[in-house]
C-alpha atoms as a PDB file:
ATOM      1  CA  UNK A   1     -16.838  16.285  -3.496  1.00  0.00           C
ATOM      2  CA  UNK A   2     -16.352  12.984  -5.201  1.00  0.00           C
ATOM      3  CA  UNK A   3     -13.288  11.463  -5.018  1.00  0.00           C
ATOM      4  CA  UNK A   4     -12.254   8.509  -7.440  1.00  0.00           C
ATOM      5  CA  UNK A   5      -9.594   5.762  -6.614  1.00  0.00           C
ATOM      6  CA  UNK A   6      -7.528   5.153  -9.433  1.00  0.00           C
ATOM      7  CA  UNK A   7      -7.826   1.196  -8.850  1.00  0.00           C
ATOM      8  CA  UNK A   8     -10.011  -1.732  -8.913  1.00  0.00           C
ATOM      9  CA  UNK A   9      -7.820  -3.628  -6.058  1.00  0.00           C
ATOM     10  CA  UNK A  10     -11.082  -4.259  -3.756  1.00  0.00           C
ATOM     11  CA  UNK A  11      -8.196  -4.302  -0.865  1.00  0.00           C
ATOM     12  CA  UNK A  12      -6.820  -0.778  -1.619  1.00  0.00           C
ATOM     13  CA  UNK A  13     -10.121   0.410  -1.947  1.00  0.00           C
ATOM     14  CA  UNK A  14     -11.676  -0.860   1.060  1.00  0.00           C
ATOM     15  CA  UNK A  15      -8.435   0.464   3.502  1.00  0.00           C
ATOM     16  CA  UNK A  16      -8.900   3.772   1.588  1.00  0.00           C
ATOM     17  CA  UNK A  17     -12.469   4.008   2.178  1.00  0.00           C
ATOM     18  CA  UNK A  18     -12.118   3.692   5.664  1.00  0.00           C
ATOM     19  CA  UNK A  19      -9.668   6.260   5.990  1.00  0.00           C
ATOM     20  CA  UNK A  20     -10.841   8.552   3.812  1.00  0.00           C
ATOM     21  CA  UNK A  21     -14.331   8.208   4.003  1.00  0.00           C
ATOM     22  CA  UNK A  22     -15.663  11.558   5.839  1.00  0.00           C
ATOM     23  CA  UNK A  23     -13.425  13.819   3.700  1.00  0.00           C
ATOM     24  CA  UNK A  24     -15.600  12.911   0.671  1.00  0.00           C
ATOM     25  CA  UNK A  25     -19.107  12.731  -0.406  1.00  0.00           C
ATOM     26  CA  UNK A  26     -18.722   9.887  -2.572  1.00  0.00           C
ATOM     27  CA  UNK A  27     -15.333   7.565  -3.211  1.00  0.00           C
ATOM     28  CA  UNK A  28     -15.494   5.543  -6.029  1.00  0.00           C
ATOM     29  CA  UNK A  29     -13.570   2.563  -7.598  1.00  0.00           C
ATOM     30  CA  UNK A  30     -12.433   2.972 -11.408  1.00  0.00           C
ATOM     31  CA  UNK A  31     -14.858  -0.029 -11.859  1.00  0.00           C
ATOM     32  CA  UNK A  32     -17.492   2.057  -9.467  1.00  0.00           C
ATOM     33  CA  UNK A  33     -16.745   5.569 -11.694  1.00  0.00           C
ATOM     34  CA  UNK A  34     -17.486   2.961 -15.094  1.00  0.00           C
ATOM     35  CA  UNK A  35     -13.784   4.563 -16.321  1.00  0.00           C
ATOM     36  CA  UNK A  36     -12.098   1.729 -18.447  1.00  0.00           C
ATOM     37  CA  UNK A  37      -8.509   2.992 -18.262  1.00  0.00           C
ATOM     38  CA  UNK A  38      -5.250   1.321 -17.724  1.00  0.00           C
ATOM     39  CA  UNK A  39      -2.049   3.912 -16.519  1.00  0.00           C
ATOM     40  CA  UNK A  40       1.278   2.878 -18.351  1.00  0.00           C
ATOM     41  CA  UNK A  41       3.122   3.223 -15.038  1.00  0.00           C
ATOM     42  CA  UNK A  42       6.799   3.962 -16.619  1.00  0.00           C
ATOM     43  CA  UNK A  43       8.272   6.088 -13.515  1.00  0.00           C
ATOM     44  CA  UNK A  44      11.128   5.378 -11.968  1.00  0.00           C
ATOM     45  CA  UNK A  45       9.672   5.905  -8.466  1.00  0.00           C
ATOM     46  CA  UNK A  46       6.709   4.652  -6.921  1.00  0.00           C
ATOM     47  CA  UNK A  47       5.859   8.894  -6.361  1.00  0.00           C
ATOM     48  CA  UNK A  48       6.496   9.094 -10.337  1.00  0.00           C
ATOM     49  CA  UNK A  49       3.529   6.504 -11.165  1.00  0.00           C
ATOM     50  CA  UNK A  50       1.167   7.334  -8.108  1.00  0.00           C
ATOM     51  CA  UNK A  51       1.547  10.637 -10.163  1.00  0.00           C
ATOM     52  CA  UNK A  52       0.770  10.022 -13.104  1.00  0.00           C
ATOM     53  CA  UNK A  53      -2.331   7.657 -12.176  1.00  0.00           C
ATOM     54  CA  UNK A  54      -3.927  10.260 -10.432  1.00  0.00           C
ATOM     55  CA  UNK A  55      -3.608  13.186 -12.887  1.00  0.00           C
ATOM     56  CA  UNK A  56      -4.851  11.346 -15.712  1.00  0.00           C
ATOM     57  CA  UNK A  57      -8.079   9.937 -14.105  1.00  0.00           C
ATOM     58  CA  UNK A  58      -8.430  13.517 -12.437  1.00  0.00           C
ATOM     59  CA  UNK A  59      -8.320  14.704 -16.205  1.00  0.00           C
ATOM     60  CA  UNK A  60     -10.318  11.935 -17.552  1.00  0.00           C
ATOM     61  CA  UNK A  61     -13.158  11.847 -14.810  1.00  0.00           C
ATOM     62  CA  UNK A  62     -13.282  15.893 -14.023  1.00  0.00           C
ATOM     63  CA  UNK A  63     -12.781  14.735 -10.000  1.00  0.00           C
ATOM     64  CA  UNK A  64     -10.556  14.363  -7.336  1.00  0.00           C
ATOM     65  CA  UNK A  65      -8.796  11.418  -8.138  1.00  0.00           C
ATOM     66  CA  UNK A  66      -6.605   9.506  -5.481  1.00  0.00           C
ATOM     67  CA  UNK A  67      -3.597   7.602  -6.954  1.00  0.00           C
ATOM     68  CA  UNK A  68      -1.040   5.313  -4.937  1.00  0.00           C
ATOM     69  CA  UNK A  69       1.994   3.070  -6.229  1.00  0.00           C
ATOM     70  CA  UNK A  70       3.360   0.757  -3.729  1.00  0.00           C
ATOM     71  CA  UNK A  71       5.763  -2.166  -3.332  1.00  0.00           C
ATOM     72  CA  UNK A  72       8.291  -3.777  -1.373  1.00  0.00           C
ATOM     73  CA  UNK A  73      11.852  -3.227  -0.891  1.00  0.00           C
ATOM     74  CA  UNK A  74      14.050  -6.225  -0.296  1.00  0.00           C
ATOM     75  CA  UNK A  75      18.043  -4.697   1.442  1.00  0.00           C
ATOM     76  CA  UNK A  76      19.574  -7.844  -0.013  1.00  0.00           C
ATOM     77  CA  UNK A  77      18.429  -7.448  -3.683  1.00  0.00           C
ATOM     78  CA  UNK A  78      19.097  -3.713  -3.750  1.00  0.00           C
ATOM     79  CA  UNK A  79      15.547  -2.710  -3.342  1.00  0.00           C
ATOM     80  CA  UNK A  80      14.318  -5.039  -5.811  1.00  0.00           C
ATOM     81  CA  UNK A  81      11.408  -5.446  -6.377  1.00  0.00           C
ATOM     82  CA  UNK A  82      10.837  -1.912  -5.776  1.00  0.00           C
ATOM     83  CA  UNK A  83       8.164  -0.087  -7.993  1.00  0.00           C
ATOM     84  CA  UNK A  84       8.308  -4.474  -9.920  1.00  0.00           C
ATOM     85  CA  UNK A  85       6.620  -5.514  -6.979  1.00  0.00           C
ATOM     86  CA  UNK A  86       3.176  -6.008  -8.685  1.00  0.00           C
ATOM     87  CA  UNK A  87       5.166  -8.205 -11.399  1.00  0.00           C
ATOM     88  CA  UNK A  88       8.410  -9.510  -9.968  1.00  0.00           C
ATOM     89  CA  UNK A  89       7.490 -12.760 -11.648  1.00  0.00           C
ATOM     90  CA  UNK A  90       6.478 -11.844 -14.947  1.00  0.00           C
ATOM     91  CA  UNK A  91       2.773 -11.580 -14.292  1.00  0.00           C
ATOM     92  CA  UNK A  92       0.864  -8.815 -13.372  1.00  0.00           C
ATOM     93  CA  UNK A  93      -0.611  -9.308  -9.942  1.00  0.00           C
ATOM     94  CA  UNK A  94       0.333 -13.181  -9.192  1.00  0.00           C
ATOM     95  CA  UNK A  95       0.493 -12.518  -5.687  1.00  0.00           C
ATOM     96  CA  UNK A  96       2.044 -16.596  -5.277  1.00  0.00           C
ATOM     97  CA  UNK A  97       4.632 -16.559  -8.184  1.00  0.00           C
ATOM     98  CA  UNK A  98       5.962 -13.013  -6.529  1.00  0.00           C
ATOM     99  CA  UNK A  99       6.242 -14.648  -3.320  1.00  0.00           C
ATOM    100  CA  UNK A 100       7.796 -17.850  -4.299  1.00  0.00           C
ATOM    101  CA  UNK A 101      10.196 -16.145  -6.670  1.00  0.00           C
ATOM    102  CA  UNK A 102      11.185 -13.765  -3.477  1.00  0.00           C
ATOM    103  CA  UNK A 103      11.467 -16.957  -1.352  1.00  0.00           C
ATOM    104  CA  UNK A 104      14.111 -18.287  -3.907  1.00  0.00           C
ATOM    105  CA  UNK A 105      15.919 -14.917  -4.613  1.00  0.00           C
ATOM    106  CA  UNK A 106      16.628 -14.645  -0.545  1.00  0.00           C
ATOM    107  CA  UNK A 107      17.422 -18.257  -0.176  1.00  0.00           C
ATOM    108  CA  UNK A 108      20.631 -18.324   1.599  1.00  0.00           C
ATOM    109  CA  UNK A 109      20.737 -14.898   2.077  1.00  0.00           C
ATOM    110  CA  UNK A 110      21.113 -14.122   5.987  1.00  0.00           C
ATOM    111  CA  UNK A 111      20.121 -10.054   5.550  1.00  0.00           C
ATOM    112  CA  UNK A 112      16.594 -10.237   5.585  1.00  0.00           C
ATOM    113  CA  UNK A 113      15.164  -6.959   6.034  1.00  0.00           C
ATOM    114  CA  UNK A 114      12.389  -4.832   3.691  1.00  0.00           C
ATOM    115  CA  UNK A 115      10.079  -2.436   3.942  1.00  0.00           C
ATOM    116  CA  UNK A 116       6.763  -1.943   2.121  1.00  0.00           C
ATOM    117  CA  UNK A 117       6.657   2.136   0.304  1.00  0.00           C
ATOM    118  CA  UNK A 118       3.467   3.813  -0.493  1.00  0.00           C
ATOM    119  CA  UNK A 119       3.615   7.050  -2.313  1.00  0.00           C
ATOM    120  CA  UNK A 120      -0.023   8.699  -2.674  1.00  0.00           C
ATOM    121  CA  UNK A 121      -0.967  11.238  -5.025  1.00  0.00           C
ATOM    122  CA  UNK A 122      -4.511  13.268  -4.581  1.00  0.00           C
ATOM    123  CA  UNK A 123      -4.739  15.211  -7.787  1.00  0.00           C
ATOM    124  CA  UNK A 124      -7.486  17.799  -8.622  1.00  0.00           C
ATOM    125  CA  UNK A 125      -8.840  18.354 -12.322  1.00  0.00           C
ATOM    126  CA  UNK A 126      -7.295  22.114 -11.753  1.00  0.00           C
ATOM    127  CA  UNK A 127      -4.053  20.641 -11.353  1.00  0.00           C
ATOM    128  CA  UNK A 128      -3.357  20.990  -7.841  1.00  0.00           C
ATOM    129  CA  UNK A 129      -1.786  18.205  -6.101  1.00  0.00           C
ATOM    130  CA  UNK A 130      -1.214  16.757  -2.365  1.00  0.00           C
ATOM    131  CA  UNK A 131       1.157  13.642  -2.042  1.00  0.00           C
ATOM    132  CA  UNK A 132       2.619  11.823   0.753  1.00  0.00           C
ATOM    133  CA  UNK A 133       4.262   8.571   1.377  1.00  0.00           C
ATOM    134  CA  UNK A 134       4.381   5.455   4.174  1.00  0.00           C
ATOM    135  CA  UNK A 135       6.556   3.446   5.390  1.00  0.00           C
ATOM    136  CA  UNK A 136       6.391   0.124   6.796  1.00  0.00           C
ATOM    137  CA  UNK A 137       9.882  -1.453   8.135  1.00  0.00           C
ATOM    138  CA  UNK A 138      10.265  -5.412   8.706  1.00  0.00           C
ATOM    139  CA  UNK A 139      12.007  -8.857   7.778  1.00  0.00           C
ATOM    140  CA  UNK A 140      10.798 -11.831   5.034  1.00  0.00           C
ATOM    141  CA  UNK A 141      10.032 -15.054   6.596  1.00  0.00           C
ATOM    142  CA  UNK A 142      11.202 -18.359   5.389  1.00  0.00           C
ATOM    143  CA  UNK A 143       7.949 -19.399   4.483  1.00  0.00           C
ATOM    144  CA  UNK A 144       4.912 -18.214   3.763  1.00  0.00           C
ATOM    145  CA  UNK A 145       2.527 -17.860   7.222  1.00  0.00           C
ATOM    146  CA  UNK A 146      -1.644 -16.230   7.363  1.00  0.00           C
ATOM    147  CA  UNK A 147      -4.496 -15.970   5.471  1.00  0.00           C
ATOM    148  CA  UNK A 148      -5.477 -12.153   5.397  1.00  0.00           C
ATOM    149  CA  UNK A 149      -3.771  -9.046   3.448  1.00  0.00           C
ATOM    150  CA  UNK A 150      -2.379  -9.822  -0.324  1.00  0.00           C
ATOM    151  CA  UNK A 151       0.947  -9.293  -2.199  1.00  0.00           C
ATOM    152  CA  UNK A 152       3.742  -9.878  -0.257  1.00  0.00           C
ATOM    153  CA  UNK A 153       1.843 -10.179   3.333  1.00  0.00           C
ATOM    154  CA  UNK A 154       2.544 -13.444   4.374  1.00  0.00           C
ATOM    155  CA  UNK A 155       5.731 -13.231   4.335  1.00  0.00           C
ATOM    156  CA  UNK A 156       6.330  -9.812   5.976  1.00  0.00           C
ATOM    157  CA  UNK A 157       7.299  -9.443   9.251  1.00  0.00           C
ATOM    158  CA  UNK A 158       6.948  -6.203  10.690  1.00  0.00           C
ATOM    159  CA  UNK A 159       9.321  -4.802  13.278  1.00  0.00           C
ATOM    160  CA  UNK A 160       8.809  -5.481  16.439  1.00  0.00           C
ATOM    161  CA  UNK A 161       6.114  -8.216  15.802  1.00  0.00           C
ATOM    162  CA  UNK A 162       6.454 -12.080  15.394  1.00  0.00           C
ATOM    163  CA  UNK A 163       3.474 -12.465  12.588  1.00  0.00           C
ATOM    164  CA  UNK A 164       3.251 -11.380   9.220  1.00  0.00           C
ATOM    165  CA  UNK A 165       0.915  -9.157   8.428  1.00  0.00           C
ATOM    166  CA  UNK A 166      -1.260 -11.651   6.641  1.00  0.00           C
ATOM    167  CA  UNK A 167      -1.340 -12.931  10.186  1.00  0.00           C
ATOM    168  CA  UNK A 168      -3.191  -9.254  11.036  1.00  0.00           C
ATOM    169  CA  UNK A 169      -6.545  -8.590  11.587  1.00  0.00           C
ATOM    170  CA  UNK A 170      -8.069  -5.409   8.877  1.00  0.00           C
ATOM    171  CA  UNK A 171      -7.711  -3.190  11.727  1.00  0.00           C
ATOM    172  CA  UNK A 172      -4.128  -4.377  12.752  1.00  0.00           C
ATOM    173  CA  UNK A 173      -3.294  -4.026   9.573  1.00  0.00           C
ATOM    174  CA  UNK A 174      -4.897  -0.403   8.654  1.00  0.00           C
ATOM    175  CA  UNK A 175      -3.078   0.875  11.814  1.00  0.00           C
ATOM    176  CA  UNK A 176       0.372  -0.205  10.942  1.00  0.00           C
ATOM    177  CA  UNK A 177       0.842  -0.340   7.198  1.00  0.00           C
ATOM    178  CA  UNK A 178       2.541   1.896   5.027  1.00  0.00           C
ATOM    179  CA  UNK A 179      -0.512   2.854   3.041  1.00  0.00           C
ATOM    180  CA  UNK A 180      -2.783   3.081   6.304  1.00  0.00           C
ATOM    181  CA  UNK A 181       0.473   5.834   6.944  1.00  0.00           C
ATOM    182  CA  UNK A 182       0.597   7.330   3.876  1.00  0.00           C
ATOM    183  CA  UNK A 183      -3.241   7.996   3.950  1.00  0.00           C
ATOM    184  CA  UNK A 184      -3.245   9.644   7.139  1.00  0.00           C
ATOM    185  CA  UNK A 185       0.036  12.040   6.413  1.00  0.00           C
ATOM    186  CA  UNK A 186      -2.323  13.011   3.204  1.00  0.00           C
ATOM    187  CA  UNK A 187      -5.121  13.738   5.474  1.00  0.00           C
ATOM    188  CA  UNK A 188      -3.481  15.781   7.733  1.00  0.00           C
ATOM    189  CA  UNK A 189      -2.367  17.939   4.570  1.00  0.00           C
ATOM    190  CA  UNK A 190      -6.176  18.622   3.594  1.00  0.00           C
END
């Protein structure tokens, strides 16, 4: 069975991949699949969009299609930026304006704790659907430390650890993160 990632976020896809990979004949990138389409995510949870990405390239392609919305949770802004995380500062994807504007929303603040969500949707073109979600518990740093991961990564810490994850290796990383989780809870359920 073909299976199609409703992304283009080479990251996403390559952690997915690797996970996923002997479940599926063939896992494709939106990109990969040649499907130009761009999901209004207007949920209210991060399960909400990951649905609704996945059932409309499941309807649109006629394949699985594999869905996730994910973001970080900040304790001292409320959960902010929450299912924003992807444009916290205005623009879509600007991995260094997010962080910075993070770094100056917590300045001062002495509660530093987060965790990174990942709900997953897996929906079929018959309408059935398997979901699951990942968890990944931690502090923000002061300042930005590593070169790997994206999005928030160098300044997560994760519990228990004294690098941020863009201080991780791919493998560290797959093992602990909250979509690395997410994927495997959604594995055991096929």
């Amino acid at each position: 069975m073909k299976l199609i990632i409703a992304s283009n976020n080479q990251h996403k896809i390559r952690e997915i991949k690797e996970i996923l990979g002997e479940k599926f004949e063939q896992i494709l990138s939106l990109r990969e699949a040649a499907i130009d389409h761009e999901t209004v995510e207007d949920g209210n949870t991060f399960l909400e969009n990951a649905r609704k990405k996945a059932t409309e390239i499941a309807a649109i392609s006629g394949c699985a299609a594999l869905a996730d919305d994910s973001g970080i949770c900040v304790d001292a802004l409320g959960g902010a930026p929450g299912i924003f995380s992807a444009r916290f500062a205005g623009e879509h994807g600007n991995d260094e304006a997010n962080n910075r504007l993070l770094l100056e929303k917590l300045s001062g603040a002495s509660d530093r704790g987060a965790h990174y969500t990942c709900a997953m949707v897996l929906a079929y073109p018959d309408g059935k659907e398997v979901e699951a979600e990942g968890y990944l518990y931690g502090e923000i740093t002061a300042n930005p430390r590593g070169e790997g991961g994206f999005g928030y990564d160098p300044l997560f810490v994760p519990k228990g650890s004294l690098r941020t994850v863009a201080e991780y290796t791919d493998e560290e990383k797959n093992a602990i993160s909250h979509r690395g989780e997410a994927l495997r809870a959604l594995l055991k359920k096929l």
